[in-house]
Each structure stands twice: as C-alpha cells, then as structure tokens.
N, C-alpha and C. Protein backbone atom coordinates (compact mmCIF):
# COMPACT_ATOMS: atom_id res chain seq x y z
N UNK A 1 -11.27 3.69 -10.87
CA UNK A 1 -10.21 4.09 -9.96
C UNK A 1 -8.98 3.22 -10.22
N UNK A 2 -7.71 3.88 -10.25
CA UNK A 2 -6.34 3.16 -10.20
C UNK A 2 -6.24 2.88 -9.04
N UNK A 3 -6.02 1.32 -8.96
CA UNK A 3 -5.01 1.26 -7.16
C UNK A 3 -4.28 0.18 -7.94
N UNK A 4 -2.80 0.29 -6.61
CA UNK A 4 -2.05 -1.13 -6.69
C UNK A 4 -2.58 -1.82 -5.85
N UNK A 5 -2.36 -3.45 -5.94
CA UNK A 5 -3.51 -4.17 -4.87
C UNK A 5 -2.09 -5.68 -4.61
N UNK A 6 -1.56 -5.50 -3.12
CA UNK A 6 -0.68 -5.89 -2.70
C UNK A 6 -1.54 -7.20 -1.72
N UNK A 7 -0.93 -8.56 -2.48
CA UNK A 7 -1.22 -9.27 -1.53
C UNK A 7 0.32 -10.39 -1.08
N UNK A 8 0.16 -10.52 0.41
CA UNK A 8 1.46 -11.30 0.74
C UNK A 8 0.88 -12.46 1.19
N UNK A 9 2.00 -13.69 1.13
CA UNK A 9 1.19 -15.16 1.56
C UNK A 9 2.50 -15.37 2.44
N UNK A 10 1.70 -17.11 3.21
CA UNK A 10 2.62 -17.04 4.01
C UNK A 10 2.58 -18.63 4.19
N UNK A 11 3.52 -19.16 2.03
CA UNK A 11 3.42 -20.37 1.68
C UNK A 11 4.09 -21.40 2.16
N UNK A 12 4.91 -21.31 3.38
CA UNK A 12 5.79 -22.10 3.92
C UNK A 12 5.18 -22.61 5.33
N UNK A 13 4.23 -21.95 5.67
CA UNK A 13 3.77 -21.88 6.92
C UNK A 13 5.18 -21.26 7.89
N UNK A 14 5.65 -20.25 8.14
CA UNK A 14 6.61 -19.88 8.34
C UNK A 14 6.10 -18.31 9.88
N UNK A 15 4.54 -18.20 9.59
CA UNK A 15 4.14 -17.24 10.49
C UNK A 15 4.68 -15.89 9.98
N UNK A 16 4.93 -15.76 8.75
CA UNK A 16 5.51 -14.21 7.89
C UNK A 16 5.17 -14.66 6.83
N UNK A 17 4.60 -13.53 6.68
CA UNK A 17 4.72 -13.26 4.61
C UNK A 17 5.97 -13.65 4.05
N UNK A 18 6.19 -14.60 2.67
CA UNK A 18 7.17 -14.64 2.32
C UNK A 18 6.96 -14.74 0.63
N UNK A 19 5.94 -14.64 -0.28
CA UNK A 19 5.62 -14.73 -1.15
C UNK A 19 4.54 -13.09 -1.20
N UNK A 20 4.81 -12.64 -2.36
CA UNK A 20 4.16 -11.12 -2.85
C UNK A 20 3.68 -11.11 -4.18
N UNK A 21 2.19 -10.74 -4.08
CA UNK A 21 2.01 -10.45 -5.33
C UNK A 21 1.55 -8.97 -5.26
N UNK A 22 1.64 -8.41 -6.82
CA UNK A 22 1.50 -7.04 -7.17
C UNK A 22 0.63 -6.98 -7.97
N UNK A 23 -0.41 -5.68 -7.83
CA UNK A 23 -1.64 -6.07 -9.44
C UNK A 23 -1.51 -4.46 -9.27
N UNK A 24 -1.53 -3.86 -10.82
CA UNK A 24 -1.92 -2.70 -11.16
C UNK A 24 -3.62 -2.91 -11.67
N UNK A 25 -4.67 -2.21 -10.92
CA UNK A 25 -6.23 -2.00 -11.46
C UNK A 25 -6.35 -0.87 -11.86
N UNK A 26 -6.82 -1.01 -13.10
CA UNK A 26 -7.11 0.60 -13.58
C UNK A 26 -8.23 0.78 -14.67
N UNK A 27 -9.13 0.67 -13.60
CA UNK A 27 -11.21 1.14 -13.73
C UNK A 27 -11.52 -0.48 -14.91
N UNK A 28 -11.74 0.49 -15.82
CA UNK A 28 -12.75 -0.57 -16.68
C UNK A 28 -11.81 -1.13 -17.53
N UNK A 29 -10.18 -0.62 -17.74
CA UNK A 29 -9.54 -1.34 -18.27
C UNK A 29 -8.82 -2.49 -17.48
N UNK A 30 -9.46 -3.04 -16.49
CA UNK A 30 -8.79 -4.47 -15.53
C UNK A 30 -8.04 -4.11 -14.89
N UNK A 31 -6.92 -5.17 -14.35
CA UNK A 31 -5.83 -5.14 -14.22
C UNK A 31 -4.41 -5.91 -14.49
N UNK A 32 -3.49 -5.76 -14.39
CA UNK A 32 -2.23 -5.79 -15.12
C UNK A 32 -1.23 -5.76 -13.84
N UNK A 33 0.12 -6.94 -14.84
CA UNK A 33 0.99 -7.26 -13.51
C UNK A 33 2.15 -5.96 -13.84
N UNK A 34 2.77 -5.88 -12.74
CA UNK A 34 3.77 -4.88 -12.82
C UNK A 34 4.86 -5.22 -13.92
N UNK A 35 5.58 -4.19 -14.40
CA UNK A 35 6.38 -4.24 -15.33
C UNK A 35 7.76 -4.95 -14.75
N UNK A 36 8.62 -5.38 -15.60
CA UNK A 36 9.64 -5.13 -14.65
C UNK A 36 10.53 -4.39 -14.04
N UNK A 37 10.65 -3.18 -14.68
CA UNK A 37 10.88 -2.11 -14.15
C UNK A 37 10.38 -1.69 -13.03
N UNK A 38 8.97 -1.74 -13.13
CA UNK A 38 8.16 -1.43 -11.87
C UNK A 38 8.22 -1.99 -10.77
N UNK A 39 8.87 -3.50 -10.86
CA UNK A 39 8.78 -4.70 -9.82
C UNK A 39 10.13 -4.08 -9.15
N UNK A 40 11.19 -3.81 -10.19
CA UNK A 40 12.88 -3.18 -9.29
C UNK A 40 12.36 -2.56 -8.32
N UNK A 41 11.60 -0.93 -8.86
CA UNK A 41 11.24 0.01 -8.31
C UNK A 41 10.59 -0.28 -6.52
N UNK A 42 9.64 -1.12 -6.55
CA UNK A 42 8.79 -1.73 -5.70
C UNK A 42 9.52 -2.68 -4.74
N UNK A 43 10.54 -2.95 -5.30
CA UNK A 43 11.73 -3.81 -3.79
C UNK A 43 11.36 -3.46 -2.66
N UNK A 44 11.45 -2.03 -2.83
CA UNK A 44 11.99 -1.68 -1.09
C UNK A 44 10.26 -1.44 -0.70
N UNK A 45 9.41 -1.11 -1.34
CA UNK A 45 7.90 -0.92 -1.28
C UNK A 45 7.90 -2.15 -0.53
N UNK A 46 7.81 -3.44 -1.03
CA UNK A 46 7.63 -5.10 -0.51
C UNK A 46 8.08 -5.35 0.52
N UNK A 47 9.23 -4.69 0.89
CA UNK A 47 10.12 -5.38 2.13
C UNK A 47 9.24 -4.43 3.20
N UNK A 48 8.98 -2.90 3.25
CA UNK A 48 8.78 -2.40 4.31
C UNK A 48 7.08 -3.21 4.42
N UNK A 49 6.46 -3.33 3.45
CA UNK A 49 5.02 -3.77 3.26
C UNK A 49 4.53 -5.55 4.13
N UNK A 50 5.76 -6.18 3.88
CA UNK A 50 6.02 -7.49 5.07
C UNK A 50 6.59 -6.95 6.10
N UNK A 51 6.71 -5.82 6.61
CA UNK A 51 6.77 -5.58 8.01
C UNK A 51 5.76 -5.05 8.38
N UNK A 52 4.58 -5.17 7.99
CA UNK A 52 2.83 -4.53 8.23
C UNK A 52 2.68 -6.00 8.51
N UNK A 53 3.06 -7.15 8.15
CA UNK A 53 2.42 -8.39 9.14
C UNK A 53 1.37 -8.35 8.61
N UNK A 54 0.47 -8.37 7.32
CA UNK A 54 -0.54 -8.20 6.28
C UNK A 54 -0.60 -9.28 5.47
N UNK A 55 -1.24 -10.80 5.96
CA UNK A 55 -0.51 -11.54 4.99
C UNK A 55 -1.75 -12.84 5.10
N UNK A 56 -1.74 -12.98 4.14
CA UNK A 56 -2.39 -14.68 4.29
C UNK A 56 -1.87 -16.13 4.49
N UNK A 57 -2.37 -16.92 5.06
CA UNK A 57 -1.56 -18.72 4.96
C UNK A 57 -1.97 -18.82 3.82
N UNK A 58 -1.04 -20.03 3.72
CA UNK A 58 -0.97 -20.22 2.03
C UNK A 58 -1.07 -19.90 0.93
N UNK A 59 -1.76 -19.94 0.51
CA UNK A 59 -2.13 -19.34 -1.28
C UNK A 59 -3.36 -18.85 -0.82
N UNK A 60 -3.57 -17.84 0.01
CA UNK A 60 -4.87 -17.15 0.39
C UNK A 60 -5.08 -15.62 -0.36
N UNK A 61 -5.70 -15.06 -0.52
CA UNK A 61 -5.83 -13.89 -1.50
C UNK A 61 -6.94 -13.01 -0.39
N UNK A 62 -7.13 -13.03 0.39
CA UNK A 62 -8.42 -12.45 1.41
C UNK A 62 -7.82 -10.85 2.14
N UNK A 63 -6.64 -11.04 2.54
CA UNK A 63 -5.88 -9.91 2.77
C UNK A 63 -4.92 -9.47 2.01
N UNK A 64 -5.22 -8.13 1.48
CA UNK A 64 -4.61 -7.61 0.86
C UNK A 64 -4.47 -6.00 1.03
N UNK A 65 -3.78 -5.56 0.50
CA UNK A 65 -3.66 -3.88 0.98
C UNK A 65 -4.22 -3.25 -0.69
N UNK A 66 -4.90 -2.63 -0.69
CA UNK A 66 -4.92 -1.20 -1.42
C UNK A 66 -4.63 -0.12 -1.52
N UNK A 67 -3.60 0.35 -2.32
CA UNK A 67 -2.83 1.96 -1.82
C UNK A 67 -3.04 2.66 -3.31
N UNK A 68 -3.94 3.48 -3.20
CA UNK A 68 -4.05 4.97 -4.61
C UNK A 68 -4.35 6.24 -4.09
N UNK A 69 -3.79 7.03 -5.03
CA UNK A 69 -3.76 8.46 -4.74
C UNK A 69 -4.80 9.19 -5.34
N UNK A 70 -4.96 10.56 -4.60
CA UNK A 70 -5.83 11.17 -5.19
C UNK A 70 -6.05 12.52 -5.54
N UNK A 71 -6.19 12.70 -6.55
CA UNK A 71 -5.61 14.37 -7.13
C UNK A 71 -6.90 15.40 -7.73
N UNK A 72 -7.62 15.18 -6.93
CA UNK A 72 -9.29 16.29 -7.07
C UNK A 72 -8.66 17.23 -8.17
N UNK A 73 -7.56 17.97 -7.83
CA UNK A 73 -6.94 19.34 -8.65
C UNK A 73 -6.37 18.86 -9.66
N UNK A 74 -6.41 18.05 -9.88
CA UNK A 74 -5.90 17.11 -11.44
C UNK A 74 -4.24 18.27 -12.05
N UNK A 75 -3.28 18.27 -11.28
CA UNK A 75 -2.32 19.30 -11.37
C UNK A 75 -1.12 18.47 -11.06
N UNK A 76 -1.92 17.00 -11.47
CA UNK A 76 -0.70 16.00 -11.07
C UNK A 76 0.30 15.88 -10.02
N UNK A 77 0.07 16.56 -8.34
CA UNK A 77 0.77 16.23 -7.45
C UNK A 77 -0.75 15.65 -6.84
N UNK A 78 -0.74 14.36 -6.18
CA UNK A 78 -1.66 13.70 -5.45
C UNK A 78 -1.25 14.82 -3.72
N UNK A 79 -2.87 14.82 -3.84
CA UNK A 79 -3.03 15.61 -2.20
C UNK A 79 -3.68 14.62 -1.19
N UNK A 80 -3.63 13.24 -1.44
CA UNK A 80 -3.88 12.37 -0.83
C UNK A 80 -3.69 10.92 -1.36
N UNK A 81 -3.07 10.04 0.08
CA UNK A 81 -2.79 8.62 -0.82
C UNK A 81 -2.98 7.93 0.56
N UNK A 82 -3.87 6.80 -0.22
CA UNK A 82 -4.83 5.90 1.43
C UNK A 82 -4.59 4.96 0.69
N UNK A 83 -4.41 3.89 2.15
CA UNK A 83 -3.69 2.82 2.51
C UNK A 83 -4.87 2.16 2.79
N UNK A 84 -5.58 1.29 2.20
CA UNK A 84 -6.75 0.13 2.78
C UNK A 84 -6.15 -1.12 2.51
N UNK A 85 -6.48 -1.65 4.14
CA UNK A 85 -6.11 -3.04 3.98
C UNK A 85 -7.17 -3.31 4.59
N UNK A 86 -7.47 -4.79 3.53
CA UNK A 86 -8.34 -5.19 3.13
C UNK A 86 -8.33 -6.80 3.81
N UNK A 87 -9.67 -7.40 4.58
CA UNK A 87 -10.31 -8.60 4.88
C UNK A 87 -11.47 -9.34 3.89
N UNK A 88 -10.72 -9.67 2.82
CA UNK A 88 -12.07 -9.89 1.65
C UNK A 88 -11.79 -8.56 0.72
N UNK A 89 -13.59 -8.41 0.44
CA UNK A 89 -13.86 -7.01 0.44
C UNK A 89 -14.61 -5.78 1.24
N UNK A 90 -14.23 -6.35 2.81
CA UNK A 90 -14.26 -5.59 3.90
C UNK A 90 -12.98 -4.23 4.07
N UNK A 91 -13.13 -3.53 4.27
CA UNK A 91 -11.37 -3.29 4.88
C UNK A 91 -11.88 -2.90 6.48
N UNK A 92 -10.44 -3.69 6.82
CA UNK A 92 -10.12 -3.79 8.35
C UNK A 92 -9.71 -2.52 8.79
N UNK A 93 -9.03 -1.97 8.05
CA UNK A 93 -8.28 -0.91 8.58
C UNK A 93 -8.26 0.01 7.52
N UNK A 94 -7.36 1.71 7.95
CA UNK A 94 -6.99 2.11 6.90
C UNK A 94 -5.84 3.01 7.54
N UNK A 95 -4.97 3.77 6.23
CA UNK A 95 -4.37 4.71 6.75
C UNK A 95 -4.09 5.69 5.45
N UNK A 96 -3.72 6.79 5.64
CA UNK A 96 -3.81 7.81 4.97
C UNK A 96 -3.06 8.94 4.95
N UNK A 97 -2.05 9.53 4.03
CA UNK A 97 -1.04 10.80 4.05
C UNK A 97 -1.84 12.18 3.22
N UNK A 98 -1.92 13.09 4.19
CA UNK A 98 -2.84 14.27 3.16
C UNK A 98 -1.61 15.56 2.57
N UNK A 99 -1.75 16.20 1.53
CA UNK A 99 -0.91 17.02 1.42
C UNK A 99 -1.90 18.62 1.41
N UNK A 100 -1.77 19.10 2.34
CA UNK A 100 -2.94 20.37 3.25
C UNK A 100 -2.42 21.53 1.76
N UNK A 101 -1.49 22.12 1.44
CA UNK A 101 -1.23 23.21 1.22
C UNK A 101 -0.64 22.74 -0.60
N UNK A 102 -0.64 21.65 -0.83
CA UNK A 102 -0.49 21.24 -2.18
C UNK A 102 0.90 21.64 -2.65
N UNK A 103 1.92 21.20 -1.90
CA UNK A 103 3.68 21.93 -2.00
C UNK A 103 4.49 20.50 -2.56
N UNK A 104 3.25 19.12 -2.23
CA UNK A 104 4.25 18.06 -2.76
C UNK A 104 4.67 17.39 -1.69
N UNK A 105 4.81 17.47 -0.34
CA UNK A 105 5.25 17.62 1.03
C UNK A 105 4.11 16.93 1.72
N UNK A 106 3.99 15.64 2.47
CA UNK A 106 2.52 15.58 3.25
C UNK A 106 2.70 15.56 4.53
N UNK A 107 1.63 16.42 4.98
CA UNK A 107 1.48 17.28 6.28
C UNK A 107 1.24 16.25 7.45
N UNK A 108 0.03 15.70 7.07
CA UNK A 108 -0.48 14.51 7.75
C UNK A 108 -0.77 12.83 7.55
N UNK A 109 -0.27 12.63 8.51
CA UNK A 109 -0.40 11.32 8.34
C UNK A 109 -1.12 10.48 9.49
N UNK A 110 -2.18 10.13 8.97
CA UNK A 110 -3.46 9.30 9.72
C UNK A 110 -3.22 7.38 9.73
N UNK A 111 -2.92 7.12 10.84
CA UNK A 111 -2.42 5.77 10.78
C UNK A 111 -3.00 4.98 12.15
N UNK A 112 -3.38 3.60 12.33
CA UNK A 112 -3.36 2.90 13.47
C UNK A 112 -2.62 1.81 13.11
N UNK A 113 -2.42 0.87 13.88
CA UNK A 113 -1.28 0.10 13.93
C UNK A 113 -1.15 -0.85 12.95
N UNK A 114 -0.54 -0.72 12.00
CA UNK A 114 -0.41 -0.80 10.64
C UNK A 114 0.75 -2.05 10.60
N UNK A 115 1.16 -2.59 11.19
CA UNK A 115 2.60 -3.65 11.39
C UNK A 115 2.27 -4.50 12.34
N UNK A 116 0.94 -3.96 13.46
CA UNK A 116 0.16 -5.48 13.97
C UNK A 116 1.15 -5.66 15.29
N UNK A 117 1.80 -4.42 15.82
CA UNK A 117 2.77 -5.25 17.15
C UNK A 117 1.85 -5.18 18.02
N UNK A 118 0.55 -4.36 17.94
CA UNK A 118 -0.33 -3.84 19.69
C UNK A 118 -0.22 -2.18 19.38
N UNK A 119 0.52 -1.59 19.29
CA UNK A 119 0.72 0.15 19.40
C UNK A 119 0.97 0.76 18.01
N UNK A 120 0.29 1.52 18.34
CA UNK A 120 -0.02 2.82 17.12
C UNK A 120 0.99 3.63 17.54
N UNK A 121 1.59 3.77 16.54
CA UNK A 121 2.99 4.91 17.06
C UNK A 121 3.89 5.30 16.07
N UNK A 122 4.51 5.92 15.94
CA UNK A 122 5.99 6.36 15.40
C UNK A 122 6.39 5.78 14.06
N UNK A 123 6.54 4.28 14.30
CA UNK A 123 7.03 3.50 13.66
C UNK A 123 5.88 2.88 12.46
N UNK A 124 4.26 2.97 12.80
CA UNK A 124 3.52 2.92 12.06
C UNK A 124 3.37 3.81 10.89
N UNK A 125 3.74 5.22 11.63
CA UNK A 125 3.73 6.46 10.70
C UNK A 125 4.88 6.59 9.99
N UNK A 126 6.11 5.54 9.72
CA UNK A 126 7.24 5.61 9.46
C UNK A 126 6.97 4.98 8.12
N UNK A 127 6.41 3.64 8.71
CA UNK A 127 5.92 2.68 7.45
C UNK A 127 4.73 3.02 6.37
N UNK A 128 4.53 3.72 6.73
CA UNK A 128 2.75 4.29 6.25
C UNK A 128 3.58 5.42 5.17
N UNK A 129 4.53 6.23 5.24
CA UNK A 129 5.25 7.14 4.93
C UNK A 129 6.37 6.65 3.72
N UNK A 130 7.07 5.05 4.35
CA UNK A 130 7.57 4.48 3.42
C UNK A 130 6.90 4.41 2.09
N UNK A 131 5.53 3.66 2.50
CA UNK A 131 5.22 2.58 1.32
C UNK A 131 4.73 3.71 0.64
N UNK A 132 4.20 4.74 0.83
CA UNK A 132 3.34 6.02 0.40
C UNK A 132 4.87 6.53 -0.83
N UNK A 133 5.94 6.79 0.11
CA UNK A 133 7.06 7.92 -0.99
C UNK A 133 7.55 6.41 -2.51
N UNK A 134 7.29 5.23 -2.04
CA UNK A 134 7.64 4.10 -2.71
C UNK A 134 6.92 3.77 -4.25
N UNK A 135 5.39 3.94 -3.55
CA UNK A 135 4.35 4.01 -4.76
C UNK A 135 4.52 5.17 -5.62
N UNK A 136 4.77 6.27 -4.68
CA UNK A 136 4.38 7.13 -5.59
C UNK A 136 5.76 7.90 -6.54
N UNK A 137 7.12 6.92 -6.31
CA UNK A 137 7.98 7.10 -7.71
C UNK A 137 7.77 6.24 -8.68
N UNK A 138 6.44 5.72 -8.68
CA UNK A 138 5.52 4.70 -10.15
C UNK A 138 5.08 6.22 -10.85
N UNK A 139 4.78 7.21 -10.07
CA UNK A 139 4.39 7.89 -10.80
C UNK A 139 2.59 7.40 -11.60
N UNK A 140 2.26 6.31 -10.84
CA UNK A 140 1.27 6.15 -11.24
C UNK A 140 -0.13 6.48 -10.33
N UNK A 141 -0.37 7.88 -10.29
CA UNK A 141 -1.84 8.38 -9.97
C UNK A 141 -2.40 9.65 -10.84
C-alpha cells in the first residue's frame, strides 16, 4: 500500500507542532522523502495539518497521521481517501472522504474531531477536505 506518513513534533516545547516530517511508503519498495517539488506542493497540506493539534514532544515519532487513497476501479480517480491518525501502531482515530458516483467530486465526508478543540463539526470537515484536495494534487494514488 502507498501512504504519505505525516509526523509533527513539538521540539521547542512550545505546546504546537512546529517541526514536520513527510515520508512517501510505497509497499515493498520502502519509503522515500518527498521531492522538492513535492515539499512546495505540500506547504499548505502542513500548515492546515498543524491545525489537527497531531503532534509529538520532542523528537517523538508515536503520532503520526496516515492519508492514502483508494481506487478499487483502477480508472485513476480515487473513490476514497482515509485519514488515520495514528498512536504508535494503534490508530486513535480516523477520517475519511468517499466519492459515491465516481464524478471526481466527494460526496461524503466522515470525520470526528480531527483538530482536538472538544467538537466534531464544520471546521473538522473543512480540514479533513483540505488536507484530502492537498494530497491528492501529488497525484500520488
């Protein structure tokens, strides 16, 4: 399976993520750091992704997010792209955008509180929506 595997630290002790790392995994061939191209691309991916409040102290690697898509119809538009964030190799949570009718467009979006304020709402499904349209001009699923 391809995923990107997003982890944020929080090396200042500062109570926010302020350090990001990025890993492309892809199956039995490992994984690999983003290009730099890919890293431009991924700016705005990072910034909305430290407002999920997803992060470890220090140089911790334990939380991290997993986001890949998934294309059963192999017709190269992904009809699904899930969001696991990850405690270890537990995941705590998840969230998920489905595309019902395969137009490119996603219908639904399955989210709980994804930014850590207390409420599942609006603004979860905003961010969940971000990081989802962000990954997927990598064009990589």
């Amino acid at each position: 399976m391809r995923y990107l595997q997003v982890i944020a630290q929080d090396r200042w002790g500062t109570g926010a993520g302020n350090t990001v790392q990025l890993r492309f995994h892809e199956g039995e061939r490992g994984l690999r750091e983003p290009t730099e191209r890919e890293q431009v691309q991924l700016r705005s991916f990072v910034r909305t992704y430290l407002k999920c409040a997803w992060f470890n102290e220090g140089e911790g690697q334990a939380r991290h997010l997993r986001i890949f898509a998934l294309n059963p119809r192999g017709d190269g538009t992904p009809e699904s792209v899930r969001l696991h964030f990850h405690q270890g190799e537990t995941i705590a949570y998840k969230a998920a955008v489905h595309d019902l009718d395969n137009d490119g467009g996603f219908e639904v979006v399955l989210c709980s509180d994804v930014d850590n304020d207390g409420r599942a709402n609006r603004t979860d499904r905003s961010r969940v929506m971000a990081l989802v349209k962000q990954f997927l001009k990598l064009g990589w699923f």
